[in-house]
N, C-alpha and C. Protein backbone atom coordinates (compact mmCIF):
# COMPACT_ATOMS: atom_id res chain seq x y z
N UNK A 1 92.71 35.76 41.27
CA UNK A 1 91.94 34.88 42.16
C UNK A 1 91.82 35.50 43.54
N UNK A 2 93.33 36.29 43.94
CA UNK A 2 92.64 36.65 45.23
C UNK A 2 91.45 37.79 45.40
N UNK A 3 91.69 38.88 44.19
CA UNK A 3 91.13 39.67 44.07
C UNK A 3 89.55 39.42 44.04
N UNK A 4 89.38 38.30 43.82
CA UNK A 4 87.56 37.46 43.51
C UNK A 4 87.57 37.35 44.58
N UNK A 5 88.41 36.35 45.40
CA UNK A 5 87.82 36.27 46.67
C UNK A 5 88.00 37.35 47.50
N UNK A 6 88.82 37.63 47.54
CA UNK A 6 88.07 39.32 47.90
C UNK A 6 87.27 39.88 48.14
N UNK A 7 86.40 39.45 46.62
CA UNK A 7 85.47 40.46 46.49
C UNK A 7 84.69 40.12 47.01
N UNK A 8 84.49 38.54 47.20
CA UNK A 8 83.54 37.66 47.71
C UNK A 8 83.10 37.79 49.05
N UNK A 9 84.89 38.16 49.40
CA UNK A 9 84.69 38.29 50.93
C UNK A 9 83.69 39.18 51.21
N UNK A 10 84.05 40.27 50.47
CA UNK A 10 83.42 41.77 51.07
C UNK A 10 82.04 41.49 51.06
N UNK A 11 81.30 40.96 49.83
CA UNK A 11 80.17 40.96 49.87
C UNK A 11 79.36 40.00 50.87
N UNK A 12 79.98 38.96 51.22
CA UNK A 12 79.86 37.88 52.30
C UNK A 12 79.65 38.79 53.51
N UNK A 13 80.56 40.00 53.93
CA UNK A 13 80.43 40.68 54.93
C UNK A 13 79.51 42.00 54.78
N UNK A 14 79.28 42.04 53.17
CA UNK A 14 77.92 42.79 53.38
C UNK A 14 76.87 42.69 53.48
N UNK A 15 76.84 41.17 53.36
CA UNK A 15 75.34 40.90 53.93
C UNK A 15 75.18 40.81 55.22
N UNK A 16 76.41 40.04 55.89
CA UNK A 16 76.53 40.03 57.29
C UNK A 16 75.63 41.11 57.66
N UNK A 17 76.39 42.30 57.24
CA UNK A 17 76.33 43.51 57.62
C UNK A 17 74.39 44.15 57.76
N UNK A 18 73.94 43.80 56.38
CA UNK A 18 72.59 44.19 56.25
C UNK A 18 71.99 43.17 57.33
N UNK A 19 72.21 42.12 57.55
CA UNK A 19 71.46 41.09 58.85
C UNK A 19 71.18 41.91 59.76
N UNK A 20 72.64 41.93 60.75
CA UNK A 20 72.90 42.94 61.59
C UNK A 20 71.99 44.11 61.77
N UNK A 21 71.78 44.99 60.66
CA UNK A 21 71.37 46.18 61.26
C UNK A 21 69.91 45.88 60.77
N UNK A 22 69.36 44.98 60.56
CA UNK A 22 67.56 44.36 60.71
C UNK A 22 67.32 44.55 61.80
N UNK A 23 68.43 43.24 62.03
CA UNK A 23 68.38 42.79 63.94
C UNK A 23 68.20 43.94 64.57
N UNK A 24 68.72 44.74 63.89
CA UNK A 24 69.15 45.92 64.70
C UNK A 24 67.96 47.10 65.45
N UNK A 25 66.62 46.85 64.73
CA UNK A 25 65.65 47.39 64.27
C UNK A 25 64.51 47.13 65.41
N UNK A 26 64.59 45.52 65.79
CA UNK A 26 63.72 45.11 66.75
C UNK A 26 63.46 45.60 67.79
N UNK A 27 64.70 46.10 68.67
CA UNK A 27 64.52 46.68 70.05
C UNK A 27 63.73 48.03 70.00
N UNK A 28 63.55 48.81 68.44
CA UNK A 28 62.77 49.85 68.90
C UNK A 28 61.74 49.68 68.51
N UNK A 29 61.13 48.03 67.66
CA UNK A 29 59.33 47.78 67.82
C UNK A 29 59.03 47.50 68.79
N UNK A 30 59.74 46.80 69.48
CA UNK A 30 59.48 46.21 70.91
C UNK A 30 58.76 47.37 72.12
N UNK A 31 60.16 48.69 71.50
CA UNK A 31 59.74 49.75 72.43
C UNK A 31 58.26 50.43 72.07
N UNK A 32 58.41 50.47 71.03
CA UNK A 32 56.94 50.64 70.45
C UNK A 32 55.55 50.27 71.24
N UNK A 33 55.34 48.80 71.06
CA UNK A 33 54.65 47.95 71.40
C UNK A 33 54.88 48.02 72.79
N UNK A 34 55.25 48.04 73.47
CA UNK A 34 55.67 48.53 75.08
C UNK A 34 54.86 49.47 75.44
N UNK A 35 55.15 50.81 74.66
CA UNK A 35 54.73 51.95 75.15
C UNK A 35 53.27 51.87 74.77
N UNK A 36 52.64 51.50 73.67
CA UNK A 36 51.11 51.29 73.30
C UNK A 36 50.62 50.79 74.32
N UNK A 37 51.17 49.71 75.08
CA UNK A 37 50.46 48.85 75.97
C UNK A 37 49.97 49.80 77.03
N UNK A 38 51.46 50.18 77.60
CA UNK A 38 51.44 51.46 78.77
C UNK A 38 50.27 51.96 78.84
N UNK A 39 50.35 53.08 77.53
CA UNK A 39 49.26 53.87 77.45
C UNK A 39 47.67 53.50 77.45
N UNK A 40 47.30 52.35 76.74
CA UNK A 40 45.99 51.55 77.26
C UNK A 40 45.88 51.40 78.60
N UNK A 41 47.21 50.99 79.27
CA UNK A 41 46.79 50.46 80.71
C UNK A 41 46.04 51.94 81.44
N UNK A 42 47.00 53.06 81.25
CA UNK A 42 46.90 54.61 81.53
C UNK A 42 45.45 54.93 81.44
N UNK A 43 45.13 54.27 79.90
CA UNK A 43 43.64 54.88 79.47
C UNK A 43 43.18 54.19 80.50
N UNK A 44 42.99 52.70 80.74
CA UNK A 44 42.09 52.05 81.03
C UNK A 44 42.10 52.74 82.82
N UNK A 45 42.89 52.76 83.39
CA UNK A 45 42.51 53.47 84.86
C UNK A 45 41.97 54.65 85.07
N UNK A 46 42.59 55.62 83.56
CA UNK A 46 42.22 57.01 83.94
C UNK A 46 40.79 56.68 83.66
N UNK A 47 39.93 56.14 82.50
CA UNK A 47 38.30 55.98 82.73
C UNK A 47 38.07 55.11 83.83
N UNK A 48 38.63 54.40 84.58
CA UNK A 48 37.89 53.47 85.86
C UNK A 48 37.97 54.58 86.82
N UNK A 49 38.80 55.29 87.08
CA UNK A 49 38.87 56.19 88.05
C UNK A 49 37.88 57.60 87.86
N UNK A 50 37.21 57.60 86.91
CA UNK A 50 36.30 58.86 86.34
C UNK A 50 34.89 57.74 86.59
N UNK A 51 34.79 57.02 86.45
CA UNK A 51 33.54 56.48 86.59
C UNK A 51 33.38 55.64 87.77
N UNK A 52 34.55 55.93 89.01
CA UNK A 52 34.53 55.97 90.47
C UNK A 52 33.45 57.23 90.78
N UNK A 53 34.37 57.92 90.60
CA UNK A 53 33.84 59.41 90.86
C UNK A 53 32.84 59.97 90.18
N UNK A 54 31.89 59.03 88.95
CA UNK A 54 30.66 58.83 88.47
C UNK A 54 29.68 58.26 89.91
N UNK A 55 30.15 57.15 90.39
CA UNK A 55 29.44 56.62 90.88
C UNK A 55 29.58 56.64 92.30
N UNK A 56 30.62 57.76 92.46
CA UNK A 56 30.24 58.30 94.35
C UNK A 56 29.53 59.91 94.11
N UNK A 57 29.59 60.05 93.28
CA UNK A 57 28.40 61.58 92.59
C UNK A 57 27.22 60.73 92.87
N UNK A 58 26.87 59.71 91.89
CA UNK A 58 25.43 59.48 91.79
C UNK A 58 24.77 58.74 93.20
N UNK A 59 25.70 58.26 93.98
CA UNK A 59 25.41 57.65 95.39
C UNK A 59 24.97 58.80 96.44
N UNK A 60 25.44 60.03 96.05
CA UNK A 60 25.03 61.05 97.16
C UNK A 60 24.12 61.84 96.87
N UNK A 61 24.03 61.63 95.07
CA UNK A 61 22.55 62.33 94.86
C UNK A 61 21.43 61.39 95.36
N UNK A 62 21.40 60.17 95.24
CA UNK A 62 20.25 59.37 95.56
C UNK A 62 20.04 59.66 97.03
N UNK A 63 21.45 59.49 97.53
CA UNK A 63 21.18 59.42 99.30
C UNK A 63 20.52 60.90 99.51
N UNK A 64 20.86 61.91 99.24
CA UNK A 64 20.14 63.49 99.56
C UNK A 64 18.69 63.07 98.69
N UNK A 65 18.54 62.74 97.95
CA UNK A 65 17.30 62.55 97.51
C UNK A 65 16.00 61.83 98.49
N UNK A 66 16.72 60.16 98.58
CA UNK A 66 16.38 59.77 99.36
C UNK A 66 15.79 60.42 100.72
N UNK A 67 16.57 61.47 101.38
CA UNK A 67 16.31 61.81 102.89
C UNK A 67 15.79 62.78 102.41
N UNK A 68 15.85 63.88 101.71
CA UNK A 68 14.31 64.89 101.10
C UNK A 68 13.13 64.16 100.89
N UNK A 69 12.86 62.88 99.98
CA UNK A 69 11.49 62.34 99.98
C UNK A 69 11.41 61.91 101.70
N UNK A 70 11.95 60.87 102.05
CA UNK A 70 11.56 60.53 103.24
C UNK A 70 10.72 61.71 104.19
N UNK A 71 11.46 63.40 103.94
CA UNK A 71 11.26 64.07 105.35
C UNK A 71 9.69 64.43 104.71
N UNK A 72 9.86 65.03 103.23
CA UNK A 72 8.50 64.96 102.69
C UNK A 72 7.50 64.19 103.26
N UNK A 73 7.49 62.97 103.22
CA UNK A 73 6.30 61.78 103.45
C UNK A 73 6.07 62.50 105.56
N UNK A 74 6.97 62.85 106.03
CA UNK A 74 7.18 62.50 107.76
C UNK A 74 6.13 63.60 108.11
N UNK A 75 4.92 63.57 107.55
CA UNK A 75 4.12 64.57 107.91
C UNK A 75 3.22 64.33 109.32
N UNK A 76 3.19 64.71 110.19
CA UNK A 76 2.88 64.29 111.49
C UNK A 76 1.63 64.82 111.71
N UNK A 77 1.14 63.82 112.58
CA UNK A 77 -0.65 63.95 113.12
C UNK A 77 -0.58 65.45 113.83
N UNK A 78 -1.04 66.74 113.57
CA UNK A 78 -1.14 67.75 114.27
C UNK A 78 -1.47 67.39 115.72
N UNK A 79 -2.87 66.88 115.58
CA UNK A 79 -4.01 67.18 116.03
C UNK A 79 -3.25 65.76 117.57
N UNK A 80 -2.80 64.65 116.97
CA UNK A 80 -2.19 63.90 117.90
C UNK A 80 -1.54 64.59 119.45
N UNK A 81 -0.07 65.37 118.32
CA UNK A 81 0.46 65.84 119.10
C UNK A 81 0.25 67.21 120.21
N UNK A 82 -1.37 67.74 120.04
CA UNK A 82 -1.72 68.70 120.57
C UNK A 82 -2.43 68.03 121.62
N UNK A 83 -2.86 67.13 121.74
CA UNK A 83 -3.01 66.14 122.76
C UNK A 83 -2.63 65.07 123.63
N UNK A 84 -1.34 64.28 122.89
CA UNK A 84 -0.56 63.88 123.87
C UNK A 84 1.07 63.85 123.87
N UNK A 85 0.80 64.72 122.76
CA UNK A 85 2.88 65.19 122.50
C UNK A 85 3.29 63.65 122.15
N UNK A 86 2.58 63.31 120.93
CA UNK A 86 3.22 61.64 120.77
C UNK A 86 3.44 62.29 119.08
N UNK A 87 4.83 62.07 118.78
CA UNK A 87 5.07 62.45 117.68
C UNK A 87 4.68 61.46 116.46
N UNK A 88 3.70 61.43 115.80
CA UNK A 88 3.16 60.66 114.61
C UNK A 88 2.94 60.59 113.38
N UNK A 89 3.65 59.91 112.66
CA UNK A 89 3.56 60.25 111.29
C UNK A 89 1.96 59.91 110.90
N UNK A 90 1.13 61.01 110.26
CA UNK A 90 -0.06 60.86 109.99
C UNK A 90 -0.22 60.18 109.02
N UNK A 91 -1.38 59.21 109.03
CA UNK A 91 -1.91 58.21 107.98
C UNK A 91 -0.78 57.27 106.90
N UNK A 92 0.05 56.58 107.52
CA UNK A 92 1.08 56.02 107.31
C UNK A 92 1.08 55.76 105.43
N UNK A 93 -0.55 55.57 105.21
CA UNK A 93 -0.39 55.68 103.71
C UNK A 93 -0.48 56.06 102.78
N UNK A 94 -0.80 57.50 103.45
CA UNK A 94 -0.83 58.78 102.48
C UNK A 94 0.31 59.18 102.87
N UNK A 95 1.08 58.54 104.03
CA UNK A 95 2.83 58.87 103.98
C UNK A 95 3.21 58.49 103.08
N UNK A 96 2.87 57.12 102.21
CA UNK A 96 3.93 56.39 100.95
C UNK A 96 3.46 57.36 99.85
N UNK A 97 2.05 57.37 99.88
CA UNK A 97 1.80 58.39 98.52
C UNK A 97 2.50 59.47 98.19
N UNK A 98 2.65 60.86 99.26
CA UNK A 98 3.69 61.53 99.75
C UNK A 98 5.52 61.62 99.17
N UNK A 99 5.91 60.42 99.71
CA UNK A 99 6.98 59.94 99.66
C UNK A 99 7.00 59.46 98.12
N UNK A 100 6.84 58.88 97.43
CA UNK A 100 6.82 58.40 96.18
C UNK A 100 6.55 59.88 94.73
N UNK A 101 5.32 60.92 95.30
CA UNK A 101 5.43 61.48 94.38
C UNK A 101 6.84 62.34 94.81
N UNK A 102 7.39 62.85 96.22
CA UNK A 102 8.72 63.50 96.30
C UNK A 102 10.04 62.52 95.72
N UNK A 103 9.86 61.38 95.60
CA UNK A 103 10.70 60.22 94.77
C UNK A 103 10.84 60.57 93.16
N UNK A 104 9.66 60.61 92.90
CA UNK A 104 9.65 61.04 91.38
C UNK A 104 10.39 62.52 90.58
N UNK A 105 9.81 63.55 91.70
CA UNK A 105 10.79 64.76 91.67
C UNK A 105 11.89 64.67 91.86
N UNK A 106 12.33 64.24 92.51
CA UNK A 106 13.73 64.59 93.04
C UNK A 106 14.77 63.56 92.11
N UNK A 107 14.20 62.59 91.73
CA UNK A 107 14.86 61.87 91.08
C UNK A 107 14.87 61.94 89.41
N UNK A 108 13.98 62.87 89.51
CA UNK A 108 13.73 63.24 87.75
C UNK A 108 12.96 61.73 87.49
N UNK A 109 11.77 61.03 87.78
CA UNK A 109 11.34 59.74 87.05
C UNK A 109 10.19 60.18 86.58
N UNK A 110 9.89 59.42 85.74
CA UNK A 110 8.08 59.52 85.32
C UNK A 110 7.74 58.74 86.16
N UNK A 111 6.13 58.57 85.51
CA UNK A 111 5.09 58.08 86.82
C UNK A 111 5.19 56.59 86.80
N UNK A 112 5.84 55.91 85.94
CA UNK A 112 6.32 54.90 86.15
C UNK A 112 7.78 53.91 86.78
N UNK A 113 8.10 55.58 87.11
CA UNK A 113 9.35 54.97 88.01
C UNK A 113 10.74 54.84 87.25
N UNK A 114 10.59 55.39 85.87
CA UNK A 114 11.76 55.52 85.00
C UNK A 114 12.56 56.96 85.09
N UNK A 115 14.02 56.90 85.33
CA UNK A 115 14.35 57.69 85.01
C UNK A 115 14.43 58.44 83.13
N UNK A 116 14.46 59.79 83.63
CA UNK A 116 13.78 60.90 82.38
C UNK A 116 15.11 61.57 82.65
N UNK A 117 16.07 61.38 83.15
CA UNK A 117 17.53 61.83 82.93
C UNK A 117 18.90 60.64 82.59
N UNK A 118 19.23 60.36 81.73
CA UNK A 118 19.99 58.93 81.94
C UNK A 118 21.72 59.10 82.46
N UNK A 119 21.49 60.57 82.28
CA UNK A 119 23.06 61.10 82.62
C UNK A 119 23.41 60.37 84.35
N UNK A 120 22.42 60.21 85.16
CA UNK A 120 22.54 60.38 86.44
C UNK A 120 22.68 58.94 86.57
N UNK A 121 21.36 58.26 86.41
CA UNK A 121 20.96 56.92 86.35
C UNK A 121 20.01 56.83 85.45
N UNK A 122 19.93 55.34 85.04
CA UNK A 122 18.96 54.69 84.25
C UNK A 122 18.25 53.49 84.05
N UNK A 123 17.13 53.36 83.32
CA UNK A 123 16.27 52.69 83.44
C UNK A 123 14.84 52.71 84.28
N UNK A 124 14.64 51.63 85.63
CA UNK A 124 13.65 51.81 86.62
C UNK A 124 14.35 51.91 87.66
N UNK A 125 13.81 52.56 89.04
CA UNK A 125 14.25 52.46 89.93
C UNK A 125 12.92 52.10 90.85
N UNK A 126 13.83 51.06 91.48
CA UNK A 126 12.90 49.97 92.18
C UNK A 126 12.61 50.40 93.93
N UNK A 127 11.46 51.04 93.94
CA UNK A 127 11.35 51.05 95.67
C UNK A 127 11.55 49.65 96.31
N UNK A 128 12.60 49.10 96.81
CA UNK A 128 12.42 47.93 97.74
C UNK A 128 12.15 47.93 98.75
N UNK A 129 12.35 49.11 99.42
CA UNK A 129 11.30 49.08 101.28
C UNK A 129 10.87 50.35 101.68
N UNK A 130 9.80 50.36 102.09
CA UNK A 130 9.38 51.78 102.54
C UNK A 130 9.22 51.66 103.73
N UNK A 131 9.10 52.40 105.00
CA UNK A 131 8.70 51.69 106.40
C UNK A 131 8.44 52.85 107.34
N UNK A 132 7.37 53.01 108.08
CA UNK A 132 6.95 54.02 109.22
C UNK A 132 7.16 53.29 110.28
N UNK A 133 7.70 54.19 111.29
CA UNK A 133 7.95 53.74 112.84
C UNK A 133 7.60 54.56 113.56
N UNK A 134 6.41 54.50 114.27
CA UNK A 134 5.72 55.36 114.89
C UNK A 134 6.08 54.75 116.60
N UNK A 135 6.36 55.68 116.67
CA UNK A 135 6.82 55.67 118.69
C UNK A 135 5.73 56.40 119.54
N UNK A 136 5.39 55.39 120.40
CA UNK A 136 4.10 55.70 121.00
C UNK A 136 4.36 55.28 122.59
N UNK A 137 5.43 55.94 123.55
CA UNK A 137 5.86 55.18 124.45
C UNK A 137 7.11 54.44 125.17
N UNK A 138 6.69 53.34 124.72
CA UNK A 138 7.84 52.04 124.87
C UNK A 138 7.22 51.51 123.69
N UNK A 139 6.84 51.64 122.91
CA UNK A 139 5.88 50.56 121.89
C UNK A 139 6.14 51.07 120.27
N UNK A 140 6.65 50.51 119.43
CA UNK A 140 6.70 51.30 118.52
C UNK A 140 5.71 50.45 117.21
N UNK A 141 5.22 51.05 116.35
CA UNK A 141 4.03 50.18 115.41
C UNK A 141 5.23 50.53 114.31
N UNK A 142 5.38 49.56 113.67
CA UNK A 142 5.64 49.34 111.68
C UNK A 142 4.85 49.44 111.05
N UNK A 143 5.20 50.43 110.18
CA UNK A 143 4.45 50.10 109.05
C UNK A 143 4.87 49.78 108.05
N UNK A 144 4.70 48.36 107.18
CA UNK A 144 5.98 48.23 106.03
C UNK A 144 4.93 47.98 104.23
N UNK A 145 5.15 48.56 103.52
CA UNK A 145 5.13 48.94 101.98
C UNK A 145 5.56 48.05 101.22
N UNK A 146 4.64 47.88 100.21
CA UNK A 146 5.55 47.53 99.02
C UNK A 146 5.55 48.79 98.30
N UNK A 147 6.19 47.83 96.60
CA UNK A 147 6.91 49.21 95.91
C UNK A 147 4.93 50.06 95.27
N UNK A 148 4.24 49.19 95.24
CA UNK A 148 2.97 49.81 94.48
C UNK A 148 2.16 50.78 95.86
N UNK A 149 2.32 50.83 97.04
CA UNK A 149 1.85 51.01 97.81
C UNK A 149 1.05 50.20 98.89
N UNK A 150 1.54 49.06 98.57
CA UNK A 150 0.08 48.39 99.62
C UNK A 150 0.82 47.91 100.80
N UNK A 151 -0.28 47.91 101.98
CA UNK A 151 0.53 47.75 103.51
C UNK A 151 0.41 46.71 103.62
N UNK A 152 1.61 46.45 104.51
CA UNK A 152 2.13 44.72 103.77
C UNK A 152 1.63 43.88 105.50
N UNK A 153 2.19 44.61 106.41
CA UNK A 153 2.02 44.32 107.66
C UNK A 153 2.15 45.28 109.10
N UNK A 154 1.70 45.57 109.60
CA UNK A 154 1.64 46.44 111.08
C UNK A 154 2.56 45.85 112.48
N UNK A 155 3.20 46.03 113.07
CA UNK A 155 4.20 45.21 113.83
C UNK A 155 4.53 46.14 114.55
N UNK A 156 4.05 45.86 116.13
CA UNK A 156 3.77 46.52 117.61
C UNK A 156 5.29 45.94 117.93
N UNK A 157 6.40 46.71 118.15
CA UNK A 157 7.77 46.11 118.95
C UNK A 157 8.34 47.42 119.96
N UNK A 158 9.19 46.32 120.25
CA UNK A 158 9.50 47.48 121.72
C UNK A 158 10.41 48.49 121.53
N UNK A 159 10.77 49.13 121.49
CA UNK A 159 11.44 50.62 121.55
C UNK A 159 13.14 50.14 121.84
N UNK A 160 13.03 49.59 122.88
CA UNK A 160 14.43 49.36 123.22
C UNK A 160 15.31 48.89 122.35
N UNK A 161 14.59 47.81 121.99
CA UNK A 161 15.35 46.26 121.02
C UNK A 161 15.16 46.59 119.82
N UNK A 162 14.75 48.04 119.09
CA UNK A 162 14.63 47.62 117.47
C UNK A 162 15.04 48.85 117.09
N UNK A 163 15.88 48.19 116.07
CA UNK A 163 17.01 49.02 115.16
C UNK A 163 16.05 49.36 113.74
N UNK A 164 16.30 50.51 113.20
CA UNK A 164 16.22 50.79 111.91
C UNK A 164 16.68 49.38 111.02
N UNK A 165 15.96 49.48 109.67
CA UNK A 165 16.94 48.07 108.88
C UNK A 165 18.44 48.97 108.00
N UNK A 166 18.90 49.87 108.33
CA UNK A 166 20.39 50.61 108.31
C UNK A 166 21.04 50.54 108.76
N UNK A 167 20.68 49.88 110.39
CA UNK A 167 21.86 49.73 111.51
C UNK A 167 21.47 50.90 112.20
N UNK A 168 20.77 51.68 112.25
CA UNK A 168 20.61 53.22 113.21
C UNK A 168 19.56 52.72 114.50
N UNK A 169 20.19 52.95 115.61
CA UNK A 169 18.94 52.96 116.72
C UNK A 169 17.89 53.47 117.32
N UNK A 170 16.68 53.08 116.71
CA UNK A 170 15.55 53.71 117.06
C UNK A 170 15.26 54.05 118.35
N UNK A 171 15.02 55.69 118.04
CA UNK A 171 14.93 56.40 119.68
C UNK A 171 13.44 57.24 118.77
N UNK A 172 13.08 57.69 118.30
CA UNK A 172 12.05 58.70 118.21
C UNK A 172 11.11 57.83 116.42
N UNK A 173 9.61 58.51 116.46
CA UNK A 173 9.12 58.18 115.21
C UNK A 173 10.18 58.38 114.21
N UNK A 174 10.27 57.25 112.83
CA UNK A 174 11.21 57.63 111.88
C UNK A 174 10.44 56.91 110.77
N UNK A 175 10.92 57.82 109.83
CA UNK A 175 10.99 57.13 108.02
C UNK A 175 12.00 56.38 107.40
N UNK A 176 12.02 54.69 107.14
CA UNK A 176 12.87 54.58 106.21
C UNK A 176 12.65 54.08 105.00
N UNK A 177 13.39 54.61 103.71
CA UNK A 177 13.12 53.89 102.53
C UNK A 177 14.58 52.91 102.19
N UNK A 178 14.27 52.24 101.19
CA UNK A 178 15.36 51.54 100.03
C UNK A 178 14.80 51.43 98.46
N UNK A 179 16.00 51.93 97.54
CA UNK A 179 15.85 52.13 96.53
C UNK A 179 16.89 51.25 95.41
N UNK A 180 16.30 50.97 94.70
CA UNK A 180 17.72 50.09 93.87
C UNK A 180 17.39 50.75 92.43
N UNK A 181 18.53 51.00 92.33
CA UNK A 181 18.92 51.60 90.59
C UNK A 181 19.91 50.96 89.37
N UNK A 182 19.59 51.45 88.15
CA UNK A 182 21.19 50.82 87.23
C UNK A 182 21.54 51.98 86.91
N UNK A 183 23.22 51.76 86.88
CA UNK A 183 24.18 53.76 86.47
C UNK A 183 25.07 52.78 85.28
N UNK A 184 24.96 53.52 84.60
CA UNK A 184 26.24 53.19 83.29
C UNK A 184 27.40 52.48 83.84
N UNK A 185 27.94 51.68 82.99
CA UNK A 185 29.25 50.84 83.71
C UNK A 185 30.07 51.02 82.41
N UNK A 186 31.13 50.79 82.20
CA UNK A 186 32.49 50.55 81.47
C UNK A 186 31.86 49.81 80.23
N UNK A 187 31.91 50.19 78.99
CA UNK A 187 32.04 49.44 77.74
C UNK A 187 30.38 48.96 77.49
N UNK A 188 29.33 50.31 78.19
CA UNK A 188 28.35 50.28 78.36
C UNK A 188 27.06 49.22 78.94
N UNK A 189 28.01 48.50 79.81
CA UNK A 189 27.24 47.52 80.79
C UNK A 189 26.48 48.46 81.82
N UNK A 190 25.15 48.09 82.04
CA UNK A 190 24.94 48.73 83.45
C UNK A 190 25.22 47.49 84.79
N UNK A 191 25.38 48.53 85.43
CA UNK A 191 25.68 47.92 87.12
C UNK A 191 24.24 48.38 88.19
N UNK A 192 23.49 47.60 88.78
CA UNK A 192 22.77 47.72 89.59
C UNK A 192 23.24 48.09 91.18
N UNK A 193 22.82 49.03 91.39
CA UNK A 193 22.87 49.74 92.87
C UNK A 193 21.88 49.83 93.94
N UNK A 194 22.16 49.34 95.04
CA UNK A 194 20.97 49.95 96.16
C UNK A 194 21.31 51.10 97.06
N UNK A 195 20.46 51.65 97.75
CA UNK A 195 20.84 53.04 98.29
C UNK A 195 19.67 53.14 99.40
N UNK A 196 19.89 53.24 100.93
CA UNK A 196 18.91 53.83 101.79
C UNK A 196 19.05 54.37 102.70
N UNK A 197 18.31 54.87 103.35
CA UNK A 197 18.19 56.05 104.14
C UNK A 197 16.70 56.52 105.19
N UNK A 198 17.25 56.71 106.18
CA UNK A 198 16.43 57.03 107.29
C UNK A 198 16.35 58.53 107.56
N UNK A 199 15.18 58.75 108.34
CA UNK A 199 15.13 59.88 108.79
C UNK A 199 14.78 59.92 110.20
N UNK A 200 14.82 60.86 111.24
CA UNK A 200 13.90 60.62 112.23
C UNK A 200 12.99 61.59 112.42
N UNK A 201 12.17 61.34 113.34
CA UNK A 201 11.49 62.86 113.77
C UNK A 201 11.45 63.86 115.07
N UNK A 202 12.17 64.59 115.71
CA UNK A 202 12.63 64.70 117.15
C UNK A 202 11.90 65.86 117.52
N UNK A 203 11.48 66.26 118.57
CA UNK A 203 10.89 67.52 119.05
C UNK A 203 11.76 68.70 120.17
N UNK A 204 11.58 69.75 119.13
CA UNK A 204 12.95 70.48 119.81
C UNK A 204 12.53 70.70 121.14
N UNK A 205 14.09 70.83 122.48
CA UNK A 205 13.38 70.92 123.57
C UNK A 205 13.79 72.22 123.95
């Protein structure tokens, strides 16, 4: 009899035993499942942080783009300035024409305003302001655009008091545009962007 229970015992304590080392098992799924997580989190910043640096690339191509079309369009009245040294952007709307086909180049679009590269950006890109500031004085004339070309309104203001719409202070004739685009986003959403840029026109002294 003791020898049974005995035996009983032992086996009583060998199951114990097999419990135990189950239990035993958990702390390294846990670690498992730990470290998977980690590494997603890892993934997930190392692509947010690559498609930062996607999208301060594609912000400085537009902006250099931007200020190449602009200087393109800033073609000045010769014939003006041989007569009263008033620096003028000639025919304000064969400036947009100008400006729009150097838009299309530089940005790789067709004639409809689509990008024909999608690596950079994609879809349409939307001219939202085009604008001539012709300085004649103390007096400066607007000229403001839509995106198809048509002149929207002419606006005589004073030199002193009017800022670029960038925040820059108008001292000499200048070009400004605005452009809005979509660039690839995360898990293939696009994100819409705007981007603008001035130019001026100064006469060396």
């Amino acid at each position: 009899m003791v020898s049974c229970n005995g035996n009983l015992l032992w086996k009583r304590i060998g199951c114990l035993r097999r419990k135990i080392s189950l239990t035993g098992k958990q702390p390294g799924q846990i670690g498992i499942c730990v470290g998977m997580f980690l590494c997603m989190i890892v993934l997930v910043a190392v692509l947010f942080q690559i498609k930062l640096l996607q999208y301060h690339a594609v912000s400085a191509f537009v902006e250099d783009s931007l200020a190449a079309s602009n200087l393109a369009s800033a073609v000045i009245d010769v014939e003006e300035y041989g007569m009263t040294h008033n620096i003028l952007v000639e025919s304000p709307e064969s400036a947009f024409s100008r400006y729009r086909k150097a838009l299309i180049f530089n940005l790789e679009l067709d004639e409809n305003l689509y990008c024909t590269n999608g690596e950079v950006i994609c879809g349409k890109v939307d001219i939202l302001s085009y604008q001539v500031f012709n300085v004649v004085g103390d007096t400066v004339w607007r000229y403001r655009f839509d995106e198809s070309g048509r002149l929207l309104d002419t606006v005589a203001l004073d030199v002193e008091a009017t800022f670029l719409p960038d925040g820059n202070k108008l001292e000499t004739t200048s070009v400004y545009s605005k452009v809005g685009f979509y660039v690839m986003g995360l898990g293939g959403d696009t994100i819409y962007g705007t981007k603008e840029k001035s130019v001026d026109i100064k006469r060396e002294e």
